[in-house]
Protein backbone atom coordinates (compact mmCIF):
# COMPACT_ATOMS: atom_id res chain seq x y z
CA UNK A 1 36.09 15.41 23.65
CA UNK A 2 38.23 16.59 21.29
CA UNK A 3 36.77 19.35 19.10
CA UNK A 4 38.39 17.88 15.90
CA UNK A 5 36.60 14.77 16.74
CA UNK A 6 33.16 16.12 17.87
CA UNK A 7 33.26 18.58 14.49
CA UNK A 8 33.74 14.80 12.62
CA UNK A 9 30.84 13.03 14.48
CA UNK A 10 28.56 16.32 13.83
CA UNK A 11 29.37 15.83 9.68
CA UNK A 12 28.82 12.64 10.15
CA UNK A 13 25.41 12.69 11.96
CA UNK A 14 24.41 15.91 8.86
CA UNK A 15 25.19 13.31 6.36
CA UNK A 16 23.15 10.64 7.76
CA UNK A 17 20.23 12.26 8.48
CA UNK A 18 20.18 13.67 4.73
CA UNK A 19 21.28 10.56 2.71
CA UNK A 20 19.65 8.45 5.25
CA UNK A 21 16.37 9.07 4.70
CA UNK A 22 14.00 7.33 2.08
CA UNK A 23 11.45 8.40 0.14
CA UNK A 24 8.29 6.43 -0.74
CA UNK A 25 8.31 5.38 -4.55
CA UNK A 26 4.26 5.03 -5.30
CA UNK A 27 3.62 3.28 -8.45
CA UNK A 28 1.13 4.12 -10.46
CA UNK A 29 -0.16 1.09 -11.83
CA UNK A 30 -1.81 0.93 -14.90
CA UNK A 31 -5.46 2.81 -14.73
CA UNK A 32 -6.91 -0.86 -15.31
CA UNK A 33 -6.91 0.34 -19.34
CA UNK A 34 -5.36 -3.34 -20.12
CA UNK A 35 -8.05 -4.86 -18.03
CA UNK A 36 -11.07 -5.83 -20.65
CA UNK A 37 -13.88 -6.55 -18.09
CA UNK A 38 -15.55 -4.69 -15.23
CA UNK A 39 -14.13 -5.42 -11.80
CA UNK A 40 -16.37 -5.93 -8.80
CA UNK A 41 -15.87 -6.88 -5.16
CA UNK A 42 -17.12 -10.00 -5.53
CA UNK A 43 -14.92 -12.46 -6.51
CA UNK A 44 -12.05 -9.88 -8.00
CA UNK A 45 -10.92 -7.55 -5.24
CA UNK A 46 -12.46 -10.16 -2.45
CA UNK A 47 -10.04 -12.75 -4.05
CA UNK A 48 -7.19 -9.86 -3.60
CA UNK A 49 -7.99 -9.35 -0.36
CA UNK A 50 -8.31 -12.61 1.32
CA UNK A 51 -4.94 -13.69 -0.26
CA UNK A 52 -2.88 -10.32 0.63
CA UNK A 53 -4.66 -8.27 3.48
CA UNK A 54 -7.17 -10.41 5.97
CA UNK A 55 -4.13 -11.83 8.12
CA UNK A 56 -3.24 -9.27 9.46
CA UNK A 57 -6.35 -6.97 8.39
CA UNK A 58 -8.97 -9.14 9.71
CA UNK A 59 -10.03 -11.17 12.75
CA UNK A 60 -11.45 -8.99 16.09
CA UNK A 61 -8.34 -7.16 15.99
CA UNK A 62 -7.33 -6.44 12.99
CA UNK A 63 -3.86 -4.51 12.38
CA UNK A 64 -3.62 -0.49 13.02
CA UNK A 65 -7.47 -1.08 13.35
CA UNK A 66 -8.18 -1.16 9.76
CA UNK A 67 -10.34 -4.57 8.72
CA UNK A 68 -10.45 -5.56 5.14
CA UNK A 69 -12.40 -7.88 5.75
CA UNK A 70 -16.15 -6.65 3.64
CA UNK A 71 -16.87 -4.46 1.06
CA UNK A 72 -18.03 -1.23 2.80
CA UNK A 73 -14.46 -1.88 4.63
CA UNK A 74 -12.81 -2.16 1.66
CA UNK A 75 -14.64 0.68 -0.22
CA UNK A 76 -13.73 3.50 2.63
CA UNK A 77 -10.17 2.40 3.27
CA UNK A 78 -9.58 2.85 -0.95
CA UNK A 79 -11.81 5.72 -0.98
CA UNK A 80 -9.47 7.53 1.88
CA UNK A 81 -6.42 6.88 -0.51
CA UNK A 82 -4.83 4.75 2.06
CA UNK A 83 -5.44 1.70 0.53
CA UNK A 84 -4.01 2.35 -3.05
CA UNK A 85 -1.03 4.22 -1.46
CA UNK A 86 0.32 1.62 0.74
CA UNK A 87 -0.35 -1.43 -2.43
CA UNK A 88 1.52 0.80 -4.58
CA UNK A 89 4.22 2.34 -1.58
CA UNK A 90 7.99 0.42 -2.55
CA UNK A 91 9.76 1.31 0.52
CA UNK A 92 6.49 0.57 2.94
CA UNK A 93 4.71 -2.02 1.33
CA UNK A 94 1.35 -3.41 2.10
CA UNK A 95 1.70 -6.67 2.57
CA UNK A 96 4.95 -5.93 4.53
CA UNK A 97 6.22 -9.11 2.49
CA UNK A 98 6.51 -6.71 -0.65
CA UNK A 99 4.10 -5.28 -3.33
CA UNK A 100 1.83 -7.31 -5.04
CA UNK A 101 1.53 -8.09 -8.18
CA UNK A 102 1.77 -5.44 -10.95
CA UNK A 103 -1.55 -7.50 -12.08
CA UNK A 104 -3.04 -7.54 -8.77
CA UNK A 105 -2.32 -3.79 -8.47
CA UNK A 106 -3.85 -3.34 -12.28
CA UNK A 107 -7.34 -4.75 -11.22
CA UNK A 108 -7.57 -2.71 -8.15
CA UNK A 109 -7.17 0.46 -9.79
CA UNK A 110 -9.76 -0.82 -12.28
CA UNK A 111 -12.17 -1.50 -9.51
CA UNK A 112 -12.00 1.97 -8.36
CA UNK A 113 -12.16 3.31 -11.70
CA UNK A 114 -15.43 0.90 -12.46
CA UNK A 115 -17.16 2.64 -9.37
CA UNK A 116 -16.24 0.11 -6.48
CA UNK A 117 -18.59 -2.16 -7.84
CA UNK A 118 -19.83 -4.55 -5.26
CA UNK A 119 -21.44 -7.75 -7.25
């Protein structure tokens, strides 16, 4: 191969691997401040849940193993971080379909800053 050529390919190669890559955006939603009641489980983030997360998080095999399906599930998987991360995560959403609602987002930082609150 030409060395003029290969020398091209190589700078081009450098240039994708450093522009190409993405960085996660996390949005912080609001702390839940704008929210005026206490969140629970039950019906607030159970509502959430069953419209965003249980098909693909639920069932006997539930996606990358992680059920959303209770409230002790629900609990750990925001406890961990992993949950608030991937709601709030731009360029890897959770649902895959896009972020949820800024709302949405609003009362489950609320829940976790009520205490996980289960009823």
């Amino acid at each position: 191969m030409n060395p003029k050529i290969r020398n091209a390919l190589g700078l081009v190669c450098v240039a994708l691997a450093v522009f190409g890559c993405t960085k996660a955006v996390i949005i912080e939603p609001d702390s839940g401040g704008s929210i005026n009641r206490i969140i629970k489980y039950d019906p607030d983030m159970q509502a959430i849940m069953f419209t965003h997360c249980i098909t693909c998080h639920g069932g006997s095999a539930p996606s990358a193993g992680i059920s959303l399906t209770t409230y002790q599930n629900t609990r750990f998987q925001t406890e961990e971080g992993k949950l608030l991360d991937r709601i709030n995560n731009e360029s890897m959403p959770m649902p895959p379909s896009g972020l949820i609602s800024p709302e949405e987002r609003q009362i489950i930082a609320k829940w976790v800053s009520d205490g996980y609150l289960e009823q």
